[in-house]
C-alpha atoms as a PDB file:
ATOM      1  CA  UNK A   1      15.722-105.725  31.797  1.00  0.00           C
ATOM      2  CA  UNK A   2      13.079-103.007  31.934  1.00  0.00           C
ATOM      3  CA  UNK A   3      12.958-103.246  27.939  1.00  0.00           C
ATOM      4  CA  UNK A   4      12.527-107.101  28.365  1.00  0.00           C
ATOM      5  CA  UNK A   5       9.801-106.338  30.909  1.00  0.00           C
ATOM      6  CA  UNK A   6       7.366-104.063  28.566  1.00  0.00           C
ATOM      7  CA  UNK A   7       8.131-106.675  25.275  1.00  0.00           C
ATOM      8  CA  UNK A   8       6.664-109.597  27.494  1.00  0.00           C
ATOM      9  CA  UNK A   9       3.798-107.402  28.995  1.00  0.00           C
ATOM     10  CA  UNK A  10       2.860-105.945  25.118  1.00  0.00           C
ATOM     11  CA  UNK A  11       3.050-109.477  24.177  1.00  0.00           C
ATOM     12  CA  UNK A  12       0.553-110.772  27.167  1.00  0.00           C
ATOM     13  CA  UNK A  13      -1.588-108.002  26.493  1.00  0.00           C
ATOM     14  CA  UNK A  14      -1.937-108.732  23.064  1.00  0.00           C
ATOM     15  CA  UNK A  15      -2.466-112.593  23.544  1.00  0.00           C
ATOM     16  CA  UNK A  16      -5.179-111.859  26.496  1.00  0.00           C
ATOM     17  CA  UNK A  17      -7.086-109.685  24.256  1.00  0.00           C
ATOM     18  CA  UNK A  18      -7.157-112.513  21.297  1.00  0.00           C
ATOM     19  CA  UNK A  19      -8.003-115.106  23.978  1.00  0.00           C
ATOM     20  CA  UNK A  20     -10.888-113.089  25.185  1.00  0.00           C
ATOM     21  CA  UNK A  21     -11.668-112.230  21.837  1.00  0.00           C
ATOM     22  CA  UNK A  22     -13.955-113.560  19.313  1.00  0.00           C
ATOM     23  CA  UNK A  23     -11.675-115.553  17.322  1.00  0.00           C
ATOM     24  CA  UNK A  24     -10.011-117.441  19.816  1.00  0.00           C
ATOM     25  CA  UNK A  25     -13.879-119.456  20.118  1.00  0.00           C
ATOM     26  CA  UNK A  26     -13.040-120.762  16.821  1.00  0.00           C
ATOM     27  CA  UNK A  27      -9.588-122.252  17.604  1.00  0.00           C
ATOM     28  CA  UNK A  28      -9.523-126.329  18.439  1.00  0.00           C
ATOM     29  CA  UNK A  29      -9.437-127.380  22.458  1.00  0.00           C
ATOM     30  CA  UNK A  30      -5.610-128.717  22.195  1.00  0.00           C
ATOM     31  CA  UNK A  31      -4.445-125.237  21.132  1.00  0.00           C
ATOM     32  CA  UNK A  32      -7.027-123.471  23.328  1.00  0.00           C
ATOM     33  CA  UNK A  33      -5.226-125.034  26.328  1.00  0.00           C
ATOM     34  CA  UNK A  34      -1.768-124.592  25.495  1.00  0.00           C
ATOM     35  CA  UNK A  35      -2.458-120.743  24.809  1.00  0.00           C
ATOM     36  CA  UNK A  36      -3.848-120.306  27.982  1.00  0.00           C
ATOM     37  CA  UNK A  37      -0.641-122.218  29.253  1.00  0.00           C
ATOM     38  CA  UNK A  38       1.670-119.923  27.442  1.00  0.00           C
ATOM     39  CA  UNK A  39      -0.240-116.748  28.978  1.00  0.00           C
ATOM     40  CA  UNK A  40       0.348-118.054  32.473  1.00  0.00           C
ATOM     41  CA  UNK A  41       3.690-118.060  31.843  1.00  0.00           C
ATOM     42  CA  UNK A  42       3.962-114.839  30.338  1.00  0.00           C
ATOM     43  CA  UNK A  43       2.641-113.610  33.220  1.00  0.00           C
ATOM     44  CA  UNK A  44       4.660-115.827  35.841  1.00  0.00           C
ATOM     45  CA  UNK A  45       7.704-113.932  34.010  1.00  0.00           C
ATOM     46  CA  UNK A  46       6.617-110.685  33.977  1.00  0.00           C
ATOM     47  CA  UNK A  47       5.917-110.821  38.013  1.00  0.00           C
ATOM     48  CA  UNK A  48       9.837-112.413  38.292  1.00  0.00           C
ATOM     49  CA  UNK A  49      11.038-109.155  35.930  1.00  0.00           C
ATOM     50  CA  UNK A  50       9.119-106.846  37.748  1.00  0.00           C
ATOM     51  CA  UNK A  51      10.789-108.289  41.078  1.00  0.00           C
ATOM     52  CA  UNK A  52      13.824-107.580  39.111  1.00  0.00           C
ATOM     53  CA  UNK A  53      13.210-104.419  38.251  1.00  0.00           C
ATOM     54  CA  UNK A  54      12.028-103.206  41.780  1.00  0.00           C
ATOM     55  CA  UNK A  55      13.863-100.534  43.252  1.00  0.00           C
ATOM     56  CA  UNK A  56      16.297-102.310  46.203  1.00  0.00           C
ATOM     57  CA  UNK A  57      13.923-101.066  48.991  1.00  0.00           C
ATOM     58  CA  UNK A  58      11.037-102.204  47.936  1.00  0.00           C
ATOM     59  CA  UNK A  59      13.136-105.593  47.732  1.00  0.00           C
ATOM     60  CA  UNK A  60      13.961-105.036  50.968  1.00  0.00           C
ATOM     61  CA  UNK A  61      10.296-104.591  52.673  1.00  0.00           C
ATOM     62  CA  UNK A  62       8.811-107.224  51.230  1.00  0.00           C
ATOM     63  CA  UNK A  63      11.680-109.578  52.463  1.00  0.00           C
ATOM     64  CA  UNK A  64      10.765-107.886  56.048  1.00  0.00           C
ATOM     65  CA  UNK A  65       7.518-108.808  55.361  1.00  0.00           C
ATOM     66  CA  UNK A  66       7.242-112.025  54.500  1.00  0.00           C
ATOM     67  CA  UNK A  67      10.011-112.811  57.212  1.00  0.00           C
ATOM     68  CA  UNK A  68       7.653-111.131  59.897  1.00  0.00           C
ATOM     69  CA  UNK A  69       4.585-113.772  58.921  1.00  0.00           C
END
């Protein structure tokens, strides 16, 4: 899963850097908005895989945590 992890982030990296990038002024609204889409999905999944990847007591904590609030 770790290898699954870094080929998403690469990935997100890249496509933030093109959408903050020059070229990404010259691509049409429609395709503007679904880019932007697919990076906040990217992302969504890269926060679930690095939940998965946690070590178990960090798992544990946060569960403490959030059961404490």
């Amino acid at each position: 899963m770790l290898g699954e992890f870094n080929e998403v982030n690469e990935r997100a990296v890249k496509l933030r850097d093109f959408i903050l990038g020059d070229k990404f002024k010259e691509v049409d609204n429609l395709n503007k908005d679904l880019l932007v889409a697919q990076l906040k999905a990217m992302e969504a999944y890269i926060s679930v895989l690095s939940i998965l990847n946690a070590p178990k007591d960090e798992i544990s904590e946060a569960q403490v945590v959030k059961e404490g609030e």
